[in-house]
Structures are given as structure tokens and as C-alpha cells.
C-alpha atoms as a PDB file:
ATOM      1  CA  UNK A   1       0.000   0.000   0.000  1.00  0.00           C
ATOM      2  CA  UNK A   2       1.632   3.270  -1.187  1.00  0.00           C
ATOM      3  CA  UNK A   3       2.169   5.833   1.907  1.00  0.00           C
ATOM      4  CA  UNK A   4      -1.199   8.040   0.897  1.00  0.00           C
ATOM      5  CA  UNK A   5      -3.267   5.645   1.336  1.00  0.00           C
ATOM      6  CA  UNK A   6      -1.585   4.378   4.632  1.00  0.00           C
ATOM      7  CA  UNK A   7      -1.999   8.174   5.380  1.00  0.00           C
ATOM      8  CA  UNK A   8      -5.611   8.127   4.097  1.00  0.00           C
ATOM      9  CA  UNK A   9      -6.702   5.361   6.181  1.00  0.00           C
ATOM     10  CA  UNK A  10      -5.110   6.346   9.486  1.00  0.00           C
ATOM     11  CA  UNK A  11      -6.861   9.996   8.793  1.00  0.00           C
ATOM     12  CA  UNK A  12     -10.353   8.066   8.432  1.00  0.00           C
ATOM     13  CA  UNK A  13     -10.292   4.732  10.645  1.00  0.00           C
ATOM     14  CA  UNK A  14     -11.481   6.737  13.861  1.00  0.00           C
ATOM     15  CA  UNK A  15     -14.280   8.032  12.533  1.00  0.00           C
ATOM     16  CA  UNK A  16     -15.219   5.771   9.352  1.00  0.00           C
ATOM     17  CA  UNK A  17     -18.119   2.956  10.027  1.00  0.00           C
ATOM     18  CA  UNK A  18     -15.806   0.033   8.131  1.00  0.00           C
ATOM     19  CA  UNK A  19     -12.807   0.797  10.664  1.00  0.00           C
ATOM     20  CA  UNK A  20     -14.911   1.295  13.771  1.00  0.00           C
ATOM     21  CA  UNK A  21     -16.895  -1.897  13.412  1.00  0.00           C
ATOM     22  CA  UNK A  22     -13.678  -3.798  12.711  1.00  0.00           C
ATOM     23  CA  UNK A  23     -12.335  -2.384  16.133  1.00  0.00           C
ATOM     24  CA  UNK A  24     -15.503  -3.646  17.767  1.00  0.00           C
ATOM     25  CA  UNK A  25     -14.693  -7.029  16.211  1.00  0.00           C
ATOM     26  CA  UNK A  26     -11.813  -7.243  17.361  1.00  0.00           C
ATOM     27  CA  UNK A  27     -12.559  -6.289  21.353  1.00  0.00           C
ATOM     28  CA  UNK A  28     -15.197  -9.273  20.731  1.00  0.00           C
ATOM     29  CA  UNK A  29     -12.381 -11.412  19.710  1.00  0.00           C
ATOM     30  CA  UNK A  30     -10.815 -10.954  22.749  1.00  0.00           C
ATOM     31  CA  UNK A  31     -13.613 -12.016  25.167  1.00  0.00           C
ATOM     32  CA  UNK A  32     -12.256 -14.563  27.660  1.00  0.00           C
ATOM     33  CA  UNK A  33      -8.599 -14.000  26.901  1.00  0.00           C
ATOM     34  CA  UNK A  34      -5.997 -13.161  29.154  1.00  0.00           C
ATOM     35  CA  UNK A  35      -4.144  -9.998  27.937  1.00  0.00           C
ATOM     36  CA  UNK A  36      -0.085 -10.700  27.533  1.00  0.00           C
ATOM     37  CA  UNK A  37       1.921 -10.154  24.589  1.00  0.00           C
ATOM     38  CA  UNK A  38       0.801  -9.157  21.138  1.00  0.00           C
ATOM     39  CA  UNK A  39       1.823  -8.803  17.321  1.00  0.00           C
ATOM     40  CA  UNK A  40      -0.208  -6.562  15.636  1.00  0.00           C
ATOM     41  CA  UNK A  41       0.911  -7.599  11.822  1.00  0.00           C
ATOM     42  CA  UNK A  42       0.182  -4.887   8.837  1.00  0.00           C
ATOM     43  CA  UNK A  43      -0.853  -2.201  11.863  1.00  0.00           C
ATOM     44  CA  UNK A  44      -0.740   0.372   9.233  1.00  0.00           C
ATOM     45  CA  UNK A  45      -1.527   3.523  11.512  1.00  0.00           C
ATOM     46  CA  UNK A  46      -1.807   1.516  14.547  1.00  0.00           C
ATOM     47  CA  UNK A  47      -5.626   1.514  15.220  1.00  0.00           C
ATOM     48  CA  UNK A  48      -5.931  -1.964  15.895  1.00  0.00           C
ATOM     49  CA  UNK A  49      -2.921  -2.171  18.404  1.00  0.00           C
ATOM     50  CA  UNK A  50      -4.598   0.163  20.160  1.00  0.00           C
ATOM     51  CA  UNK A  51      -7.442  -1.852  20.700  1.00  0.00           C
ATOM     52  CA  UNK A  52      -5.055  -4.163  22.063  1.00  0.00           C
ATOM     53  CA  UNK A  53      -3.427  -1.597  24.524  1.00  0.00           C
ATOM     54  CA  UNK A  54      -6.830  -0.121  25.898  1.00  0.00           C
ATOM     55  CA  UNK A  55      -7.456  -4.150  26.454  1.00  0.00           C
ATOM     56  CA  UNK A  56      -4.358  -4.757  28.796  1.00  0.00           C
ATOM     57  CA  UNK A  57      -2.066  -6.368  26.055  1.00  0.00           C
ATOM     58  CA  UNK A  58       1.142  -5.484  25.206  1.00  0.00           C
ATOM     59  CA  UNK A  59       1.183  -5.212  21.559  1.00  0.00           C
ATOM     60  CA  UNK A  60       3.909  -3.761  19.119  1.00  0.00           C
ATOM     61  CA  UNK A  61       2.772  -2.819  15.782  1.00  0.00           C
ATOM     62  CA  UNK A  62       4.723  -4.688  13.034  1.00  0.00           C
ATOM     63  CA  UNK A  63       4.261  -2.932   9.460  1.00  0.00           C
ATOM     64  CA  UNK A  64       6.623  -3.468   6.592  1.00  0.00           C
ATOM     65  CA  UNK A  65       6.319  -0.290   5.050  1.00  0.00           C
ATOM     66  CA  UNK A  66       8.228   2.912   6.149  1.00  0.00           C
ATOM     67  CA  UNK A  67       5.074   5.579   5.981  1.00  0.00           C
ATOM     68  CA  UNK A  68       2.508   2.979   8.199  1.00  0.00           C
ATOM     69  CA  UNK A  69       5.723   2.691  10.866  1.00  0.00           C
ATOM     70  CA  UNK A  70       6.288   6.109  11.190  1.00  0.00           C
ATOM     71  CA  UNK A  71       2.314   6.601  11.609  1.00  0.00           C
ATOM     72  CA  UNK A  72       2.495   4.339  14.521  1.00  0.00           C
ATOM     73  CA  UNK A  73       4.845   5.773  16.149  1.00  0.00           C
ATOM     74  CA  UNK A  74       3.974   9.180  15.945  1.00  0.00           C
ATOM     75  CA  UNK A  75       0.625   7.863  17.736  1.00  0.00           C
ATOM     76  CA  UNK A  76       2.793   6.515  20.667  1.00  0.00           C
ATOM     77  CA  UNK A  77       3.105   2.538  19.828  1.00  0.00           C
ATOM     78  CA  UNK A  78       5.674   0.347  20.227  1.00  0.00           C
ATOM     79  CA  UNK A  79       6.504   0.106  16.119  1.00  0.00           C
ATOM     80  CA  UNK A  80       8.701  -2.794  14.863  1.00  0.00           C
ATOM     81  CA  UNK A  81       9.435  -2.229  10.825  1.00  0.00           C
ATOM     82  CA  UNK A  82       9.542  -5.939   9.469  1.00  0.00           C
ATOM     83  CA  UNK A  83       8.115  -8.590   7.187  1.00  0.00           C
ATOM     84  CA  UNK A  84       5.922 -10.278   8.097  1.00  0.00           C
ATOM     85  CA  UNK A  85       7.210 -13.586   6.327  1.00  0.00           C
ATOM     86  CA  UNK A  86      10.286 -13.116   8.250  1.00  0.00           C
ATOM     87  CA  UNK A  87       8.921 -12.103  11.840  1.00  0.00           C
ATOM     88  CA  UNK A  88      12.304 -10.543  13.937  1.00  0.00           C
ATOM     89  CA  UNK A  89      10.786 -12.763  16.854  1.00  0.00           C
ATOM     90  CA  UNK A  90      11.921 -15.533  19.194  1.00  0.00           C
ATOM     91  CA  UNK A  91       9.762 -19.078  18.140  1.00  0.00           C
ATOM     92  CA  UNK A  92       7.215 -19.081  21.054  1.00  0.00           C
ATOM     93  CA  UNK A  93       7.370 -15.778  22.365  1.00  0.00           C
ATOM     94  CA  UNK A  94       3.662 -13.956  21.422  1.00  0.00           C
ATOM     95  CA  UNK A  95       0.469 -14.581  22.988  1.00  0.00           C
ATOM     96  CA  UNK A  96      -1.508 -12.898  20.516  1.00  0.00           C
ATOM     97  CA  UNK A  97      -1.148 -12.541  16.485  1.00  0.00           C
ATOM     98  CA  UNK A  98      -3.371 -10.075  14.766  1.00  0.00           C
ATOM     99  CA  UNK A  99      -3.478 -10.538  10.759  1.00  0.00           C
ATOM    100  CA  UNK A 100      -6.565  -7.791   9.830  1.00  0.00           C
ATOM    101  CA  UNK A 101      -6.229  -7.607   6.204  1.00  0.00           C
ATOM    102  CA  UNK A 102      -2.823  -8.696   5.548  1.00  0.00           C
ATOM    103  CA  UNK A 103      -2.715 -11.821   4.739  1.00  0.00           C
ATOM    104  CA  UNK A 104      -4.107 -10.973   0.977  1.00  0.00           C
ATOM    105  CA  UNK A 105      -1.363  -8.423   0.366  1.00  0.00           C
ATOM    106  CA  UNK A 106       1.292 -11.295   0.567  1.00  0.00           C
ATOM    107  CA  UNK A 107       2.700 -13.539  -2.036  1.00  0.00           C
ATOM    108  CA  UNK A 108       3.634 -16.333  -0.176  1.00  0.00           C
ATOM    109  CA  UNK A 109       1.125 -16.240   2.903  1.00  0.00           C
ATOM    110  CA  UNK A 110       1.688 -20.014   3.559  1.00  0.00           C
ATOM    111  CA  UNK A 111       5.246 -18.544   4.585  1.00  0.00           C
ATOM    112  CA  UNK A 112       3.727 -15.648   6.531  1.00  0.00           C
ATOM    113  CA  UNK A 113       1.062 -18.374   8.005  1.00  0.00           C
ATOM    114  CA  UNK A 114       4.102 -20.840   9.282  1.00  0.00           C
ATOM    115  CA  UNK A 115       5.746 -18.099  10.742  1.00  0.00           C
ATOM    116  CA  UNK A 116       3.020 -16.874  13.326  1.00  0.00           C
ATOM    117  CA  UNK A 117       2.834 -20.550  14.013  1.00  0.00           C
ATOM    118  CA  UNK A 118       6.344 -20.925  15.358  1.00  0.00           C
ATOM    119  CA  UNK A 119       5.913 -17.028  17.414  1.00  0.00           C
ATOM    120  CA  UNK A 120       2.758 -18.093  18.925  1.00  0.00           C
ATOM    121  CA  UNK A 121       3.402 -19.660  22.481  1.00  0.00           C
ATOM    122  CA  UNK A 122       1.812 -22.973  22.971  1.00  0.00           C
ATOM    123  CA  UNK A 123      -2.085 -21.990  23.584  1.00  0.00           C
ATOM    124  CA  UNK A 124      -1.957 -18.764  21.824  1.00  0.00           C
ATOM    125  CA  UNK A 125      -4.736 -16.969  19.366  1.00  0.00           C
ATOM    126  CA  UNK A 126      -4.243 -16.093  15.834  1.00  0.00           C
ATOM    127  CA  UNK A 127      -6.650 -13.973  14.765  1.00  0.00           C
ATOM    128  CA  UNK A 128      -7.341 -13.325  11.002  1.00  0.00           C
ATOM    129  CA  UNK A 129      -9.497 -10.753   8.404  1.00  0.00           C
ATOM    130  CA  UNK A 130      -9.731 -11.208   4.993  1.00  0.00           C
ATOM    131  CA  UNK A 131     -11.522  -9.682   1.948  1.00  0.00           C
ATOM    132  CA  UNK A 132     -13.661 -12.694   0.789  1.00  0.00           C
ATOM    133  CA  UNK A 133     -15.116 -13.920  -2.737  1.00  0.00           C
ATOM    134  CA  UNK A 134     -12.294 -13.373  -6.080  1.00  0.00           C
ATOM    135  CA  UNK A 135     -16.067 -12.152  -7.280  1.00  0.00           C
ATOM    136  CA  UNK A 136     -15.575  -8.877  -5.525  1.00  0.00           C
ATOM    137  CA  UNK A 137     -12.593  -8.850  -7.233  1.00  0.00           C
ATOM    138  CA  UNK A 138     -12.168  -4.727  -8.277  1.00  0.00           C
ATOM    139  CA  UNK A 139     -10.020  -2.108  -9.173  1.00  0.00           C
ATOM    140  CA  UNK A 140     -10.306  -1.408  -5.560  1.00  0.00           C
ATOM    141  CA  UNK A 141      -8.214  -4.579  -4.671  1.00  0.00           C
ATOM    142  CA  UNK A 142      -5.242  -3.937  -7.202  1.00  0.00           C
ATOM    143  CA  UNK A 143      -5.641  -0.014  -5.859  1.00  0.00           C
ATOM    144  CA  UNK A 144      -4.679  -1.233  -2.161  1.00  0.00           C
ATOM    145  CA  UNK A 145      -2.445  -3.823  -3.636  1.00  0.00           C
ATOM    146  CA  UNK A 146      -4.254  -6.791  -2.872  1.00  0.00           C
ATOM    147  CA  UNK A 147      -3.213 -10.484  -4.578  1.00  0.00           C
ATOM    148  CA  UNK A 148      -5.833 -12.289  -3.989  1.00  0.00           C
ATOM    149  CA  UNK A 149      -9.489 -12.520  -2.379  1.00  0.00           C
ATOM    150  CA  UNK A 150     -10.109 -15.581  -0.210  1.00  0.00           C
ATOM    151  CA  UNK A 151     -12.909 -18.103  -0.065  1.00  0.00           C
ATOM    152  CA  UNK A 152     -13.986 -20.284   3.117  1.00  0.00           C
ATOM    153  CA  UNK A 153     -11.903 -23.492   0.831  1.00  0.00           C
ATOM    154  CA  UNK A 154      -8.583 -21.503   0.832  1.00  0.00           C
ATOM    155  CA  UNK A 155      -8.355 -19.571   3.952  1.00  0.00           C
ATOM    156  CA  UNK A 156      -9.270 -22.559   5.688  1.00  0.00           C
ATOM    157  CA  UNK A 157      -6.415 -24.353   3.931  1.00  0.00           C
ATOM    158  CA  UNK A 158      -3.533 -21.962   4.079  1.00  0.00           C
ATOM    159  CA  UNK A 159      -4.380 -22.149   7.930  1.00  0.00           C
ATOM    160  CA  UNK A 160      -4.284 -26.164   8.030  1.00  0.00           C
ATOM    161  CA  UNK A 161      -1.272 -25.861   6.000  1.00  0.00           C
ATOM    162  CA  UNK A 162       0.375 -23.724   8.573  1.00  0.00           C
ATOM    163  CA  UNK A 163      -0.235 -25.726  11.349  1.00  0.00           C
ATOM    164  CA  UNK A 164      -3.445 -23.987  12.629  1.00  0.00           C
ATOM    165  CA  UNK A 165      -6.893 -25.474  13.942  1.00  0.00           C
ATOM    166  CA  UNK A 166      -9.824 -23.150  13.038  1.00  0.00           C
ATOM    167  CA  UNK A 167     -11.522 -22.234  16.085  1.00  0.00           C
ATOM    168  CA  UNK A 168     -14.254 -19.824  14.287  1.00  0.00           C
ATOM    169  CA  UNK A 169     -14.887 -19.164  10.930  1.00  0.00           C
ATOM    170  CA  UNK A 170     -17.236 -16.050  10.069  1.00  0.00           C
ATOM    171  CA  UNK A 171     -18.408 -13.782   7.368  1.00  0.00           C
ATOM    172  CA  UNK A 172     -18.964  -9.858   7.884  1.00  0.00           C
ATOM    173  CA  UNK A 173     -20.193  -7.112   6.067  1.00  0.00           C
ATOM    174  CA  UNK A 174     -22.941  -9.352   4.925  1.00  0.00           C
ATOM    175  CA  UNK A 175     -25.560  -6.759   4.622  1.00  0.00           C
ATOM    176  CA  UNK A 176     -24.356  -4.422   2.640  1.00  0.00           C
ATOM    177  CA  UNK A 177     -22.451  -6.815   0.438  1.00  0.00           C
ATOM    178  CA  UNK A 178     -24.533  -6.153  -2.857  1.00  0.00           C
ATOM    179  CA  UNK A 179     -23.872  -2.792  -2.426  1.00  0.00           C
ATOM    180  CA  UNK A 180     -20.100  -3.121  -1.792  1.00  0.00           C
ATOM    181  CA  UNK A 181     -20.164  -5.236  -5.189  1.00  0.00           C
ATOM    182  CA  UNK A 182     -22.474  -2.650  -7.503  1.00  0.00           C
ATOM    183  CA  UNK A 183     -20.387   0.141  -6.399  1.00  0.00           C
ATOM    184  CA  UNK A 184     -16.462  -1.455  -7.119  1.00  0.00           C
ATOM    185  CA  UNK A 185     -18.020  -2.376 -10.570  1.00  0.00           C
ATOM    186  CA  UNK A 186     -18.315   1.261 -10.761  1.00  0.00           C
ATOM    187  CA  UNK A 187     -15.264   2.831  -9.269  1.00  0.00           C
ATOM    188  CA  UNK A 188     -11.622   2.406 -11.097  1.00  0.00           C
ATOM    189  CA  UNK A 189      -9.532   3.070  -7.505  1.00  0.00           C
ATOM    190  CA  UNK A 190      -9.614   2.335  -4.356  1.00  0.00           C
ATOM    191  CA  UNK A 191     -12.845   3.274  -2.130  1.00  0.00           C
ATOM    192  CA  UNK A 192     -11.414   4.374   0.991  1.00  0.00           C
ATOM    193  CA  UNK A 193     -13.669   7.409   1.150  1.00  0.00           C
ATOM    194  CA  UNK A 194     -14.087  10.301   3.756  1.00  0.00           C
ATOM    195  CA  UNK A 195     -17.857  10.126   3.302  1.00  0.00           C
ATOM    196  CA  UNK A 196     -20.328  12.520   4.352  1.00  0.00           C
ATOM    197  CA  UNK A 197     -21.617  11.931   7.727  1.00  0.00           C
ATOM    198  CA  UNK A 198     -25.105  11.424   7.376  1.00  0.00           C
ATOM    199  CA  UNK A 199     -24.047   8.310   5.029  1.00  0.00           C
ATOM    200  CA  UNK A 200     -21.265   7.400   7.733  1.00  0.00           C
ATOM    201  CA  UNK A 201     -24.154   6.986   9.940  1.00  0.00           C
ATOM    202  CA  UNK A 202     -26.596   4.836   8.120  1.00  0.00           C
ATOM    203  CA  UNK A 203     -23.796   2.814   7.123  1.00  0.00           C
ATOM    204  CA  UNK A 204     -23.113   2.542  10.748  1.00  0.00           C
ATOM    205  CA  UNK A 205     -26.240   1.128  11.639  1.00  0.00           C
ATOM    206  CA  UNK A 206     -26.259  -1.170   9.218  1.00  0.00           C
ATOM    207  CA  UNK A 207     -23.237  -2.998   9.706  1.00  0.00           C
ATOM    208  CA  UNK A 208     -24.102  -2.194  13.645  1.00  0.00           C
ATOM    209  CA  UNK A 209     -26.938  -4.190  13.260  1.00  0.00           C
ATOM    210  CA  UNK A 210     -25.793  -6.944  12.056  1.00  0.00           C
ATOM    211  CA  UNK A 211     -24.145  -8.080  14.795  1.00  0.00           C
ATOM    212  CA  UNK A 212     -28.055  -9.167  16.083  1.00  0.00           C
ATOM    213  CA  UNK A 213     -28.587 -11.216  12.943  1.00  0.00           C
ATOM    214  CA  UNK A 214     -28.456 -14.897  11.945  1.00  0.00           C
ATOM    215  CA  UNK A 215     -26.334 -13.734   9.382  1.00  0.00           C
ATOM    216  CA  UNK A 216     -22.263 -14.867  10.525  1.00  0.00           C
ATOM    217  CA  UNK A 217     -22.718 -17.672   7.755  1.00  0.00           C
ATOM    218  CA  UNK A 218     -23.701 -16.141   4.688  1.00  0.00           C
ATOM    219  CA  UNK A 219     -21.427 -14.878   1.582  1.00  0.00           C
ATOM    220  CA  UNK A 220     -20.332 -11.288   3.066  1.00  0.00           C
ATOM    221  CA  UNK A 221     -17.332  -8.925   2.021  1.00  0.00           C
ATOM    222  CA  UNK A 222     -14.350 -10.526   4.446  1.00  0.00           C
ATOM    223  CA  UNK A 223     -14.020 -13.975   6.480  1.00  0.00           C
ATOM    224  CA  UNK A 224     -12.876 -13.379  10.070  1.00  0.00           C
ATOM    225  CA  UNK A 225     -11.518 -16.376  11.751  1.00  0.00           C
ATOM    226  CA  UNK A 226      -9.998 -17.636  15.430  1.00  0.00           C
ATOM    227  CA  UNK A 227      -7.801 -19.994  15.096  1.00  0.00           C
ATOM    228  CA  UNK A 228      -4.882 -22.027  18.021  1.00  0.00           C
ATOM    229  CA  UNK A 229      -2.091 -23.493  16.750  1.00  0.00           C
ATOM    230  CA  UNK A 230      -2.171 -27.328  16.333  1.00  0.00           C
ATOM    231  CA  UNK A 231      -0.313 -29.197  19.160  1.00  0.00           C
END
């Protein structure tokens, strides 16, 4: 992802109804865990690690590129500049790996995958979001520099592969997935958009309201997943 848009999205995730939601997501996630040391892999501008710091963990924010690094740390996080296919970390030594939309922006995620394995300490979480469906597929993915978009079939595999059970497996942004996919057949970039509040807000409720509905298990616009590593 160029260094605008890393600049973009940190400008927009406090306020924007994708980002926000996502952060609630995540806090769920965490339920029933007991805060200790984190990764936060592909922070960007950090808003997920600080999830994990209002939450008692000790995350750093790992981001490969320079601009997402330096957003971090001008926000006060503990920053570490890395790939994520070759993680600067002890094997064993993380409680907690965060992957929120970064595993599509890698060649070789099996690599990536195998190498949160050997961080995580025995018992740890992994938890992953994806953009779901190669239908969606848009000029918004190759915009943000995506390689692929994952179905149920190959997440699920890449995590097997890496020596991961799936604990949970669910969709979101299920609502408003028709009109995710009749707007990127109309836009030629990417659609990270300061919108105008009013539609901010009844985007909000939509995606709020899902959280109520039988809806985890339908075709949505990303695949969130829990997952331990195999012992």
C-alpha cells in the first residue's frame, strides 16, 4: 500500500463505520482472553494495536512499510518495521497474532502463516481478516495492492497448512455486500472514502446491526476467523 493511502486510512479509521466496526470485532475477539503479549501484523496507523493496549495487552505494531511505521509511532506505539514472512521474533514468544487484512497483500502467505505458528506460544490466538469472494474482485483490490481474495476453501487451507486449527470461521459485512459489489463495478480506484456523515451513519447502523442477525454464515465482504495453533 503506497504511503497516501496508509496516510488516508489512518486519517479516516477513527471516525469511518468500516474501521470502527472492525475495532468492535476485534474487542469481541478478545472475550475470555488473558491480555499478555501481542503482534499486531500490517498495523498500518496503529488503530488496531490500540485496541489491544486499551485491552491490557502489550502489543507492538509490526508494518513493513516505512510511511505505516512512522504513523504508529507518531501515535505513541511500540513500532517494529519488518516482514511479516520473516517475523524478527523468538519461536514461542507472542500470545496474541493479529493478521486484519494482511494476509491478501502477501505472495507467499503459507510462509507468513508458518511463521506466526512458530511465534505463537503454545495456547496462543491467531486472529485473522480477509476480503472474501475473487467475485468482488475490483479495481479497488489492485488499488490497495491486494493479490488475492479468499474463499472459506482456501483460507481454511492456508491455515491447516500452517499448522493452525480453526476455532471460528465467520463472514462480515454481509448486509451491505450487494452494495459493496455494484459500487467497485463502478469505481476504477480504491474506495477508501471520507464520506459525508449522514451516510457514515446509516452505514453505521447497518453494519451495527448486524451483529443481532443470523447472518455470521452467509457470503459477506471478508471472512474473520480464530484460530490455536495445532499441538
Amino acid at each position: 500500500m503506497e504511503g497516501t493511502e496508509v496516510r488516508k486510512l489512518a486519517a479516516l479509521e477513527d471516525t469511518h463505520w468500516w474501521y470502527r466496526e472492525r475495532r468492535h470485532l476485534l474487542a469481541k475477539s478478545l472475550d475470555g482472553l488473558r491480555p499478555g503479549d501481542a503482534l499486531d501484523i500490517g498495523a498500518a496507523g496503529g488503530g488496531n494495536t490500540r485496541v489491544l493496549r486499551e485491552l491490557g495487552w502489550r502489543p507492538v505494531a509490526l508494518e513493513f512499510g516505512s510511511e505505516g511505521a512512522e504513523v504508529a509511532h507518531e501515535r505513541g506505539l511500540d513500532t517494529l518495521r519488518a516482514d511479516a514472512t520473516r517475523l524478527p521474533l523468538e519461536d514461542g514468544s507472542i500470545d496474541l497474532v493479529v493478521a486484519f487484512d494482511i494476509l491478501e497483500h502477501i505472495e507467499d502467505d503459507d510462509l507468513a502463516v508458518s511463521e506466526v505458528r512458530r511465534t505463537l506460544r503454545r495456547g496462543g490466538t491467531f486472529l485473522v481478516a480477509v476480503p472474501a469472494d475473487p467475485r468482488l474482485w475490483s479495481a479497488h483490490d489492485e488499488a490497495v495492492d491486494h493479490v488475492r481474495r479468499y474463499t472459506r476453501e482456501t483460507l481454511s487451507s492456508v491455515l491447516h497448512r500452517g499448522g493452525f486449527d480453526i476455532v471460528d470461521m465467520t463472514s462480515w459485512n454481509v448486509l451491505l455486500r450487494p452494495v459493496v459489489a455494484m459500487r467497485r463495478r463502478k469505481t476504477s480506484g480504491s474506495d477508501l472514502d471520507d464520506l459525508h456523515p449522514v451516510v457514515n451513519a446509516g452505514l453505521r447502523a447497518i453494519i451495527t446491526a448486524e451483529r443481532y442477525l443470523p447472518v455470521r454464515q452467509l457470503p459477506g465482504v471478508s471472512l474473520l476467523v480464530t484460530a490455536r495453533p495445532r499441538r
